[in-house]
Protein backbone atom coordinates (compact mmCIF):
# COMPACT_ATOMS: atom_id res chain seq x y z
CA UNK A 1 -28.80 -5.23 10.77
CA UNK A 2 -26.74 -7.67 12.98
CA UNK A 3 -25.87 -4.81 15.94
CA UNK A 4 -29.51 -4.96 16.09
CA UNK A 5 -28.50 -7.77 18.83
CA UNK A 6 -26.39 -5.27 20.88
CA UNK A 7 -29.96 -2.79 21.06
CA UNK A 8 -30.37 -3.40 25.23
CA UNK A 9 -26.93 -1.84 25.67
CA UNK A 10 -26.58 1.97 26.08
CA UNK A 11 -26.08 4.71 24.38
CA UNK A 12 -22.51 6.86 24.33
CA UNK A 13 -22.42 9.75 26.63
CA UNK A 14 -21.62 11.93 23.77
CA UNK A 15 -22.92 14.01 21.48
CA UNK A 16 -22.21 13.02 18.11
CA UNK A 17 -20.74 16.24 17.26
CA UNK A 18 -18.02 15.03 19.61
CA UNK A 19 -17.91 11.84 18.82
CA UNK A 20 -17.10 12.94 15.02
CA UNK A 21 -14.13 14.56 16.52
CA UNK A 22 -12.59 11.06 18.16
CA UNK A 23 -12.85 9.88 13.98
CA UNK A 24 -11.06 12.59 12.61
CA UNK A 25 -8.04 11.29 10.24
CA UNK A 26 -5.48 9.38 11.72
CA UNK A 27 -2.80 10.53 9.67
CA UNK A 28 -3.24 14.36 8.99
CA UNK A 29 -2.23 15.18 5.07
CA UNK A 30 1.26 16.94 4.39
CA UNK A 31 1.22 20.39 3.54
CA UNK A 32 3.04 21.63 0.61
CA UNK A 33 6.20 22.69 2.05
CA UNK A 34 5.98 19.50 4.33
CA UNK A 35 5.39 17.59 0.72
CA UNK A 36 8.40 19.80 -0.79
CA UNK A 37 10.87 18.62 2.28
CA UNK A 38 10.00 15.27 2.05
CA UNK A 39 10.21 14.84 -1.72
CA UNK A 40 13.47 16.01 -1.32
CA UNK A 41 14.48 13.39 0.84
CA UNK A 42 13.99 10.69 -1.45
CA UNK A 43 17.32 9.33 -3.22
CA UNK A 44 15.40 8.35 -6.54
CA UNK A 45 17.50 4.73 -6.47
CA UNK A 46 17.55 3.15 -9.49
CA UNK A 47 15.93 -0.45 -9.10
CA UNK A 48 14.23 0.99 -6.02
CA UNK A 49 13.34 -1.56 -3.71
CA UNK A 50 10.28 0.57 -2.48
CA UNK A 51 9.32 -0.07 -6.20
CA UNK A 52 9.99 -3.45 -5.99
CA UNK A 53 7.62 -4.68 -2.82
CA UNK A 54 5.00 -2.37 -3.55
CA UNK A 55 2.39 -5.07 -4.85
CA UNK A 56 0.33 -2.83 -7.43
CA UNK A 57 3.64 -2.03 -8.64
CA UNK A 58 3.73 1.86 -8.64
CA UNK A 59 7.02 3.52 -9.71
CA UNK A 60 7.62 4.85 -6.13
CA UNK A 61 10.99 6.79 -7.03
CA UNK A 62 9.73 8.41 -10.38
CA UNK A 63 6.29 9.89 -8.39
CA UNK A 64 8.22 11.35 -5.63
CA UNK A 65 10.64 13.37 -8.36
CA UNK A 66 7.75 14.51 -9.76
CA UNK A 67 6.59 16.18 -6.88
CA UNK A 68 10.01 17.43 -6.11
CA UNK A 69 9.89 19.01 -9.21
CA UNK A 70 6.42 20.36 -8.41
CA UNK A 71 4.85 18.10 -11.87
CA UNK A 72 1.86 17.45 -9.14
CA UNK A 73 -0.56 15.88 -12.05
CA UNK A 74 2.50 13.87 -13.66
CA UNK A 75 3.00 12.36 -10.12
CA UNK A 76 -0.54 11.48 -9.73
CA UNK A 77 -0.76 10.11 -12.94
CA UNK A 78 2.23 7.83 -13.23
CA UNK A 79 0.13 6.34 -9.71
CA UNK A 80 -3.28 5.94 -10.94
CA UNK A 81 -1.88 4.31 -13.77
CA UNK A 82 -0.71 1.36 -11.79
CA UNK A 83 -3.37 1.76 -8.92
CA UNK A 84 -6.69 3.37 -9.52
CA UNK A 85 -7.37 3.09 -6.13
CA UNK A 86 -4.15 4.98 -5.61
CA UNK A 87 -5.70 7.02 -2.81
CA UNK A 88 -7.15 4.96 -0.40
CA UNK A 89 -4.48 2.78 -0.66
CA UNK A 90 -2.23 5.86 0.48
CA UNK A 91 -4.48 5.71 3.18
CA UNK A 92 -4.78 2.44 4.48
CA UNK A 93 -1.66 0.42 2.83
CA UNK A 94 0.60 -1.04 5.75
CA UNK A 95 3.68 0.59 4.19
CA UNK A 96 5.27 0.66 7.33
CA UNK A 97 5.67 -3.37 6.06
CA UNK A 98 5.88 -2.34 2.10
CA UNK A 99 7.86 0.45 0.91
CA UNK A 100 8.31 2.14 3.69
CA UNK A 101 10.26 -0.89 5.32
CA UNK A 102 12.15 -1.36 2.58
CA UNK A 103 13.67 2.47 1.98
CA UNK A 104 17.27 3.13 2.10
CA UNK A 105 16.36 5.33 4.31
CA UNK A 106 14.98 3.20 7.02
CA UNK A 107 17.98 2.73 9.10
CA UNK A 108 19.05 4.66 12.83
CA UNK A 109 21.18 6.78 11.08
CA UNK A 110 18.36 8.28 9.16
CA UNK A 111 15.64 7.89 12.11
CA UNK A 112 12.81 7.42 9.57
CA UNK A 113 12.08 6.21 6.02
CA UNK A 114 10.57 8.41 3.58
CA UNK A 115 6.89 9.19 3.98
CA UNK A 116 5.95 7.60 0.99
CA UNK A 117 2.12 6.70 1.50
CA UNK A 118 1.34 10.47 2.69
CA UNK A 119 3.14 11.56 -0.24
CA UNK A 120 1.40 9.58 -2.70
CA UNK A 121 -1.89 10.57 -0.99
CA UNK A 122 -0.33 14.23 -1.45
CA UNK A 123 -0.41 13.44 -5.28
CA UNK A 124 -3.42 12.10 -5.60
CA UNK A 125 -5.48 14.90 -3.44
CA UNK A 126 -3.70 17.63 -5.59
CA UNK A 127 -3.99 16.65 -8.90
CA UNK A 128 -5.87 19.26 -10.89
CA UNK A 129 -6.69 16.96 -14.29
CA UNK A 130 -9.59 18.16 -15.76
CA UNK A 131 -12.07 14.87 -16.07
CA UNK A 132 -10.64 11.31 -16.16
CA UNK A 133 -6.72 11.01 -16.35
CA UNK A 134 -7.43 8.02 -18.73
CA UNK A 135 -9.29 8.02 -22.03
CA UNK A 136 -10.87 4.58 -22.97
CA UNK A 137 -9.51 2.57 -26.17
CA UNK A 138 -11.65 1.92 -29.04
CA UNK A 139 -14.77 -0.72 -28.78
CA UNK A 140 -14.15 -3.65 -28.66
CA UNK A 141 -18.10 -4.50 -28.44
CA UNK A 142 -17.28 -7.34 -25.66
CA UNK A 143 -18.88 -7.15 -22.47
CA UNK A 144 -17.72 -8.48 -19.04
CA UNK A 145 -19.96 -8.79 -15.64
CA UNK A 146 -18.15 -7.75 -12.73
CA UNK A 147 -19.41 -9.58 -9.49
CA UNK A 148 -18.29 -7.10 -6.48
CA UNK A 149 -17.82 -3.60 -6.16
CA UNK A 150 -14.54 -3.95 -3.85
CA UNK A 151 -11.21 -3.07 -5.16
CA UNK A 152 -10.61 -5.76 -6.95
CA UNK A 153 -13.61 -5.77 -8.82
CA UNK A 154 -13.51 -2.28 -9.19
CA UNK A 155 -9.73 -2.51 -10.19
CA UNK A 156 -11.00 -4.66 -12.71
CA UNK A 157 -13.70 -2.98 -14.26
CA UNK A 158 -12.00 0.11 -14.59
CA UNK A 159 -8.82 -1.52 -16.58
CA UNK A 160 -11.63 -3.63 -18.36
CA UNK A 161 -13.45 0.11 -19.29
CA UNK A 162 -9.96 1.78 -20.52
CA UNK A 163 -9.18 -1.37 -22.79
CA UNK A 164 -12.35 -0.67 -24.70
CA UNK A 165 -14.89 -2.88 -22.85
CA UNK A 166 -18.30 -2.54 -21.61
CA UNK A 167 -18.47 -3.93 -17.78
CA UNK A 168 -21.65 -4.43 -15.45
CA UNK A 169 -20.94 -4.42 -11.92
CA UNK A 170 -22.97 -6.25 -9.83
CA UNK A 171 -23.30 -5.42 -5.80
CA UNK A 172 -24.92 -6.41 -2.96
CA UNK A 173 -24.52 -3.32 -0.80
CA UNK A 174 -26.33 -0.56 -1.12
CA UNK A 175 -22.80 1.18 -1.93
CA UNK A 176 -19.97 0.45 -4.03
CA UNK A 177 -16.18 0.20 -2.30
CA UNK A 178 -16.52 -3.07 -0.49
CA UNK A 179 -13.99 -2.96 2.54
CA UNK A 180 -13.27 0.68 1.56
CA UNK A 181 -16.31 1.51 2.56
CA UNK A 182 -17.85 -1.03 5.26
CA UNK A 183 -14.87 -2.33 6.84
CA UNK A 184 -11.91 0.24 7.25
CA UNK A 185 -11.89 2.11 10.91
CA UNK A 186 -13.60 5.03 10.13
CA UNK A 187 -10.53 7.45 11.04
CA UNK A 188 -8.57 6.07 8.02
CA UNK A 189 -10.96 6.83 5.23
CA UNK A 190 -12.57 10.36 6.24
CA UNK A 191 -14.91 12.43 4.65
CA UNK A 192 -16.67 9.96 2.50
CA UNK A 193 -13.71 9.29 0.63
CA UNK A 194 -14.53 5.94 -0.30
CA UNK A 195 -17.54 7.00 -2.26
CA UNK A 196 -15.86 9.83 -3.90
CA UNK A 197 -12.94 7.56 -5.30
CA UNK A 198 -16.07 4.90 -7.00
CA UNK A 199 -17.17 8.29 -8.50
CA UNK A 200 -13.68 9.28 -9.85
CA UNK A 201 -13.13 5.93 -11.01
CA UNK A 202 -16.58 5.71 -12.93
CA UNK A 203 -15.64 8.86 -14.30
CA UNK A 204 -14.06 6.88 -17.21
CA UNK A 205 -16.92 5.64 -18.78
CA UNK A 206 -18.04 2.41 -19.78
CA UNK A 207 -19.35 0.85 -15.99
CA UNK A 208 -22.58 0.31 -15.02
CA UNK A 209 -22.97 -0.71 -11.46
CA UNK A 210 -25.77 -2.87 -10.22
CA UNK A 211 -26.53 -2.64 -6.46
CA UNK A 212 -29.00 -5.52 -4.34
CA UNK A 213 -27.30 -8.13 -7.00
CA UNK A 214 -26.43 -10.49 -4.58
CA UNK A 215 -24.70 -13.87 -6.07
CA UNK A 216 -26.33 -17.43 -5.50
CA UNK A 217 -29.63 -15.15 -4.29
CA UNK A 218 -30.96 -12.91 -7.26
CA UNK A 219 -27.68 -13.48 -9.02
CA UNK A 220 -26.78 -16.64 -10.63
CA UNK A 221 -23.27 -17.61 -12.10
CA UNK A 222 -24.48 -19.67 -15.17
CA UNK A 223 -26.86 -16.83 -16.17
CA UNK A 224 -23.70 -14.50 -16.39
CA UNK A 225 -21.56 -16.90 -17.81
CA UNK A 226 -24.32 -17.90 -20.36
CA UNK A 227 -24.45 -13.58 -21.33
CA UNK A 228 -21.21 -12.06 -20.76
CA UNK A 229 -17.81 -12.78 -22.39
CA UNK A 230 -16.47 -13.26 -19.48
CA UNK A 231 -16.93 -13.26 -15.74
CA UNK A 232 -14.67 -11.69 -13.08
CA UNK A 233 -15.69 -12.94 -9.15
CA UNK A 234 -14.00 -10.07 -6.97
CA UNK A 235 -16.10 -11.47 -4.33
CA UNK A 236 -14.10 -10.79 -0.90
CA UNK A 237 -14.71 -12.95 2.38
CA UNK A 238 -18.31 -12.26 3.40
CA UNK A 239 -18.17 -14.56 6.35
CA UNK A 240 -16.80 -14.62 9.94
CA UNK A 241 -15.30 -17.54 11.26
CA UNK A 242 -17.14 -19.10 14.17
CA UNK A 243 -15.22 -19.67 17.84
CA UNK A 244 -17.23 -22.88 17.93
CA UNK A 245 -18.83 -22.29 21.19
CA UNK A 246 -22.03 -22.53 23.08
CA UNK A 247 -23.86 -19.29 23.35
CA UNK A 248 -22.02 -17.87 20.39
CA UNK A 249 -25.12 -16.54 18.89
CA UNK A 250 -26.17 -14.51 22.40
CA UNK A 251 -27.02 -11.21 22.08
CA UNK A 252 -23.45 -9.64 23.04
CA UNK A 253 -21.57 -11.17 20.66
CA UNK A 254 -21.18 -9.75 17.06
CA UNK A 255 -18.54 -10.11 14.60
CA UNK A 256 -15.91 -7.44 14.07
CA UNK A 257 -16.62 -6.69 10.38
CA UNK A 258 -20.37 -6.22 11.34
CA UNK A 259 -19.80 -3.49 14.15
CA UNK A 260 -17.42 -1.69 12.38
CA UNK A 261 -19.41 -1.49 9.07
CA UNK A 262 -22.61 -0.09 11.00
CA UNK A 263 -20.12 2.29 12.88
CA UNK A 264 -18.89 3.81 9.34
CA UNK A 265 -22.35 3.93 7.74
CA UNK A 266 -24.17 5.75 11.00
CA UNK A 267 -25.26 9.10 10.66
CA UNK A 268 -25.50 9.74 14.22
CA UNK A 269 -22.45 8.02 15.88
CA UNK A 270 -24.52 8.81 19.49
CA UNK A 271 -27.00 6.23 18.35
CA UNK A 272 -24.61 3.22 18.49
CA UNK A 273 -25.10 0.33 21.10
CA UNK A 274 -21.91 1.10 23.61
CA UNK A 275 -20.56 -1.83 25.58
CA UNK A 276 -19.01 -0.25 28.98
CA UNK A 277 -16.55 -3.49 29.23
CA UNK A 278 -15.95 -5.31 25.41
CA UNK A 279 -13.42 -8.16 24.49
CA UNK A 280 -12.36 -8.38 21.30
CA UNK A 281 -10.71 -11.83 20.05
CA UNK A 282 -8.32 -11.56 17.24
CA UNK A 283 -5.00 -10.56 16.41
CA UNK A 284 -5.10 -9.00 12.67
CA UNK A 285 -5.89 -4.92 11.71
CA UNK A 286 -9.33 -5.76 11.97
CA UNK A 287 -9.07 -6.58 15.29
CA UNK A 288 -7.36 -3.51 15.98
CA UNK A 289 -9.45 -1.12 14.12
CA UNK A 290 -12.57 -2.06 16.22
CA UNK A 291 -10.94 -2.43 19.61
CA UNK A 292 -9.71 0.97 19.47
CA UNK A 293 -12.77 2.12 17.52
CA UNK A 294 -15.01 1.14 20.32
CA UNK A 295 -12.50 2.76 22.79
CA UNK A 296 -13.09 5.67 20.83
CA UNK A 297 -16.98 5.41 21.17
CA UNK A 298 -16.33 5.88 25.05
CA UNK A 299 -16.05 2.12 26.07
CA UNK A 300 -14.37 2.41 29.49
CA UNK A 301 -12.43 -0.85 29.54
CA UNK A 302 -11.36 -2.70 26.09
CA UNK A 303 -9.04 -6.29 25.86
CA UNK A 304 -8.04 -7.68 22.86
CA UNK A 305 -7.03 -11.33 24.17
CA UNK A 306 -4.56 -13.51 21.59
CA UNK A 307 -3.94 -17.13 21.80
CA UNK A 308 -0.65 -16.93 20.81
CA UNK A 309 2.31 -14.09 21.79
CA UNK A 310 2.73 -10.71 20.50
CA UNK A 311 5.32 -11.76 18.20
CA UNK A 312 2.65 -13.66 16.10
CA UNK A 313 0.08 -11.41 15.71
CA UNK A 314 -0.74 -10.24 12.25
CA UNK A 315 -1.42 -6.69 13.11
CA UNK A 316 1.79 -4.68 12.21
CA UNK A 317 3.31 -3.00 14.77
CA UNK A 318 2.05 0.64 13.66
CA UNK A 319 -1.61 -0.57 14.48
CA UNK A 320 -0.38 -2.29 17.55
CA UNK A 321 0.95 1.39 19.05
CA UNK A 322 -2.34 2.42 17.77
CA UNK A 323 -3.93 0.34 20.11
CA UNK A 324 -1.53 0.82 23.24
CA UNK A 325 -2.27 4.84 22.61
CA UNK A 326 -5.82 4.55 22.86
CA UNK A 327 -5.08 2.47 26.20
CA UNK A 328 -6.33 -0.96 24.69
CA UNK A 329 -5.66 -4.01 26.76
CA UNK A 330 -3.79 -7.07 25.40
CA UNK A 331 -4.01 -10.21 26.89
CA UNK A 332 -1.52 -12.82 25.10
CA UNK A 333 -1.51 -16.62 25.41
CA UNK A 334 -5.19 -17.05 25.71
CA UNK A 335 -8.10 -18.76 24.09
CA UNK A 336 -11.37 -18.73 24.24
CA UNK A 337 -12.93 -21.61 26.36
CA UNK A 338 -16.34 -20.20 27.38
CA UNK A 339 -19.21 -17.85 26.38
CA UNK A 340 -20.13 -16.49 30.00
CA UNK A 341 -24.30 -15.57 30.21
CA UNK A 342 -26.32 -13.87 32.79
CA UNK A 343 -30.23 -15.18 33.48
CA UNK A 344 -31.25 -13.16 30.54
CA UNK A 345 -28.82 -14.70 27.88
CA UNK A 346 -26.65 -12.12 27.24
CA UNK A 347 -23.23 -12.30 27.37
CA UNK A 348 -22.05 -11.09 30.62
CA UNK A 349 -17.98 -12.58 30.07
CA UNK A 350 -15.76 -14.89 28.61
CA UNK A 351 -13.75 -17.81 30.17
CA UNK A 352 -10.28 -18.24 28.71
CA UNK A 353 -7.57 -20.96 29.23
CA UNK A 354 -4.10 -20.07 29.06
CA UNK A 355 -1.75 -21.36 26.38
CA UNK A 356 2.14 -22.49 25.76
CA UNK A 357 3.78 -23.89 23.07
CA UNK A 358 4.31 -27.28 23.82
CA UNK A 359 6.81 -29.71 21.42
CA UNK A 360 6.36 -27.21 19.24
CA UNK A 361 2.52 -26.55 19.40
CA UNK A 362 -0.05 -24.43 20.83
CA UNK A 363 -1.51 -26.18 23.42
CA UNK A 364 -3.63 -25.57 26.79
CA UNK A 365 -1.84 -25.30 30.03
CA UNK A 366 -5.51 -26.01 31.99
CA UNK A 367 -5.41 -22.76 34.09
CA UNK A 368 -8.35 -20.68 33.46
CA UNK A 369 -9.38 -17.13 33.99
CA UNK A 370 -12.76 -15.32 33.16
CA UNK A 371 -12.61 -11.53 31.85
CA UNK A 372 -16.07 -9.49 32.42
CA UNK A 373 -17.60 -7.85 29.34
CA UNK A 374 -21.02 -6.49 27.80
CA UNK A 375 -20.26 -7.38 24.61
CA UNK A 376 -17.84 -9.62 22.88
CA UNK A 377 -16.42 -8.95 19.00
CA UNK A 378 -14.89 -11.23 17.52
CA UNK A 379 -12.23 -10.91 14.87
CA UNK A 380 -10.76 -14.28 13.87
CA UNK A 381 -10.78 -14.02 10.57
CA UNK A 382 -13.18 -14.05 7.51
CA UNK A 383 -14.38 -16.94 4.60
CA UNK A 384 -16.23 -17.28 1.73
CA UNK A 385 -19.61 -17.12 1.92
CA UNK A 386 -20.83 -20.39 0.99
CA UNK A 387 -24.43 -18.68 -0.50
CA UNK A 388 -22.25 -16.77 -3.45
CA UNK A 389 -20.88 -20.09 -4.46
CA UNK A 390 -24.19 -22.25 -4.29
CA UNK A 391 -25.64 -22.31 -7.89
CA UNK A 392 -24.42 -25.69 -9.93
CA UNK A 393 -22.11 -23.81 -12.23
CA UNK A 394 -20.95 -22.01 -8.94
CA UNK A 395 -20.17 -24.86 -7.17
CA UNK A 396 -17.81 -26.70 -9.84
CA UNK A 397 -15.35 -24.39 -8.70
CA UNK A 398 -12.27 -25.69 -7.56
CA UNK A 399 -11.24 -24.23 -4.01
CA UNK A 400 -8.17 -24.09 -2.04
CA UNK A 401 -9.25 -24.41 1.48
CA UNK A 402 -11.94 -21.64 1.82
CA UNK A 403 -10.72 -19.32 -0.96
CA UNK A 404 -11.14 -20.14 -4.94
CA UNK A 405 -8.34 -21.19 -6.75
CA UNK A 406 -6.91 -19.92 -9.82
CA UNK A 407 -3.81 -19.82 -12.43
CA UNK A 408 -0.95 -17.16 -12.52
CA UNK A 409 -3.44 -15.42 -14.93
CA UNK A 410 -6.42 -15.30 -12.63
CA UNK A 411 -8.64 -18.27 -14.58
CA UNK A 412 -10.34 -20.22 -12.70
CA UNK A 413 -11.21 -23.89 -13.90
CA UNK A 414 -14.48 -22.70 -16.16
CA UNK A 415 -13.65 -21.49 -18.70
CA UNK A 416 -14.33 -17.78 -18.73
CA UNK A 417 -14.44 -17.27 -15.37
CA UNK A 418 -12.14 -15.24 -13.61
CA UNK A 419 -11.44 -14.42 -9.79
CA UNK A 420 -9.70 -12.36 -7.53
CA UNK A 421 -8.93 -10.18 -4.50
CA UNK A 422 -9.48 -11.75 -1.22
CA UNK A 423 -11.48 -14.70 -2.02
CA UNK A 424 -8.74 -16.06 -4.27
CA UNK A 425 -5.55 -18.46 -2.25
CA UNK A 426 -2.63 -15.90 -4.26
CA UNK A 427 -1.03 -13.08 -2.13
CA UNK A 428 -1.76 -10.92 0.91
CA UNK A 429 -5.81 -9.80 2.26
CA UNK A 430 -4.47 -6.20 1.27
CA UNK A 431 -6.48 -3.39 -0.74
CA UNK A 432 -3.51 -2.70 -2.57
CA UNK A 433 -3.17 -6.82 -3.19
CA UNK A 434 -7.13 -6.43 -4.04
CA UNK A 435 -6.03 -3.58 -6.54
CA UNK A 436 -3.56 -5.43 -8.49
CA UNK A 437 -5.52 -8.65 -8.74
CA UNK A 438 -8.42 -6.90 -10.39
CA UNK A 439 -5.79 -5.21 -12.87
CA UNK A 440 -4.15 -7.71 -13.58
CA UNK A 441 -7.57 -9.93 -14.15
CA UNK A 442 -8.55 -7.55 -16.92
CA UNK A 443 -6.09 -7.85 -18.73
CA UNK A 444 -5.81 -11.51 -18.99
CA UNK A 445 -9.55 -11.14 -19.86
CA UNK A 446 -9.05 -8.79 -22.29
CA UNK A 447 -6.18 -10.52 -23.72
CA UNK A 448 -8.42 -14.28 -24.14
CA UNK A 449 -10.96 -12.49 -25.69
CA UNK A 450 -9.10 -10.88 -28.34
CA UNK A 451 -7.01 -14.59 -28.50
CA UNK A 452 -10.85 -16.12 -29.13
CA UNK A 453 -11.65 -13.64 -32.14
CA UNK A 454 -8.26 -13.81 -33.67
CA UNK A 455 -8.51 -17.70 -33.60
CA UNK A 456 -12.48 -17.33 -34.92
């Protein structure tokens, strides 16, 4: 594993009994009479515009009646149909920037929208449908690979399943749930949640998932294009950006993505390397979750340093009070200008140089300041991974900067090869965005294949 390179630093203090309780859910579940006053709240708008903006397109307004009118299943039902992820994403949506922003509600008069992620994950937890909620169509005796077991390629084998398809998912994890499972802060999806939903979704029949598949290793593109009917890449971002700095590959310095995903798959959270002092660069949720993850772990001093103002960071304002609650530092108008080392070669600090916009650009002002730290995360962002793309037929694709392009439809330019989720240019790097990619992917599949046999 990659924290292997963090091994010489210590241990937390505490047990991990009570560590386990700094990990406990963010955002306890409503109770049914909290779920009963709530539903009641909502004004069921026709054309609501918290149905609108929410990007897997769930009918927000009809849900909630259902639960007013205690039709728990129906509620649950009418989400799953549009997002079969429909619980995580109650979980870790930003809907404080979706449908939550956009309630009639949301104004001073009211003093809060509706709770409209808690109650869909109210729906969701308490449905009581015997089995799957969806039954598959009839056979169509096609069969699709599936490369990546992350929402969108689980989004899109499961629509691929109910249409009447057979779908192989191949993985490289060990697990199945992508980010849902390796890179969400652990006190957002609880309880092994993540797994549990790849079981539900399985549950309809139809999916076979391969783990250790890894593409452009023991996985080749032109071999699944040359045996499937079609392909679907729902390949994420697998790599971290680089600062582009000497001593960026000391031990003490670790990507984000790579912390956080041993932190959610430890069984003993006591075991973890603990930094006393950490920076972490970045400015997104990810950057968020592991700063105040690792504040969590007992790290006395944390500082999340931006190179631009708070204004600009991507992280919404819900996970920035996260951080100021779990007394994370924030350092604005900074960039990284130096990997600091002590005689050993571990990373002992980081030298920054202040920043201004300047005519209109980010630019250094020359002052400099250093910031001591064991360990440094960093959080910049994430890109393809060049090795999933490397085979010949692989590398024909056309790409739009880092990320794969593709039609309205999800096609990429070979024919019969489809992609989506993060690794595609369209939309936001949201689950939800992940979720409605994959849907939407199957059924543009589904619908070329039936086009081909029509036309045959």
């Amino acid at each position: 594993m990659k924290i292997d390179s963090l091994n010489y630093l210590p241990r937390p203090t505490q047990s991990n009994d009570a560590l386990a309780g700094h990990f406990t859910d963010l955002a306890p579940a409503l109770t049914a009479r909290q779920a009963a006053i709530e539903s009641a709240r909502c004004l069921y708008c026709y054309d609501a515009p918290c149905t609108r903006i929410c990007p897997s397109e769930i009918d927000v307004a009809s849900f909630i009646r259902n639960l007013h009118d205690e039709n728990i299943n129906g509620a649950a039902v009418g989400i799953l149909k549009q997002n079969i992820l429909g619980g995580s994403c109650a979980r870790v949506c930003p809907t404080e920037i979706l449908c939550e922003d956009a309630c009639v509600r949301n104004h001073d008069a009211e003093g809060q929208p509706v709770k409209i992620g808690l109650l869909q994950r109210y729906a969701v937890d308490h449905m009581t449908i015997k089995g799957h909620p969806f039954q598959r169509a009839p056979a169509t005796g096609k069969k699709i690979a599936v490369v990546g077991a992350g929402p969108a390629g689980l989004s899109c084998a499961h629509r691929l399943a109910m249409l009447g398809n057979d779908v192989v998912v191949y993985e490289a994890q060990e697990k199945s749930g992508g980010l849902n499972e390796y890179g969400i802060a652990k006190y957002k999806l609880t309880d092994d949640f993540a797994q549990k939903e790849v079981d539900f979704l399985l549950g309809i029949g139809g999916i076979e998932i391969q783990h250790g598949r890894t593409l452009g290793g023991n996985l080749q593109l032109r071999d699944l294009h040359a045996q499937y009917d079609a392909v679907f890449l729902g390949l994420g971002l697998g790599a971290s950006r680089r600062l582009g700095l000497t001593g960026e590959d000391a031990p003490g310095l670790l990507a984000a993505v790579d912390y956080i995903a041993a932190l959610r798959q430890a069984d003993d959270l006591g075991a973890l390397p603990l930094p006393a002092r950490a920076i972490v660069i970045g400015a997104g949720n990810t950057a968020i979750d592991m700063a105040v993850q690792i504040r969590r772990l007992g790290a006395e001093e944390v500082t999340l340093v931006y190179r631009r103002g708070v204004d600009a960071m991507s992280a919404t304002g819900h996970e920035q009070h996260i951080a100021k609650e779990n007394q994370v530092r924030l350092r604005t108008w900074a960039q990284p200008q130096q990997v600091l080392l002590d005689d050993a070669g571990r990373v002992r600090g980081m030298r920054f140089e202040k920043t201004a916009i300047v005519d209109g650009r980010l630019a250094g002002t020359g002052e400099r300041f250093d910031i001591a730290a064991d360990a440094i995360f960093k959080a910049i962002g994430q890109s393809l991974d060049g090795g999933g793309i490397s085979d010949p037929l692989a590398s024909t694709l056309k790409r739009d900067g880092d990320k794969i392009d593709v039609d309205t439809q999800f096609r990429t330019i070979l024919p019969g090869i489809y992609a989506g989720g993060d690794c595609v240019a369209r939309g936001q790097d949201l689950t939800v965005q992940a979720v409605q990619h994959g849907k939407l992917a199957a059924h543009a599949i589904h619908h070329d294949i039936q086009m081909k046999l029509e036309a045959a």
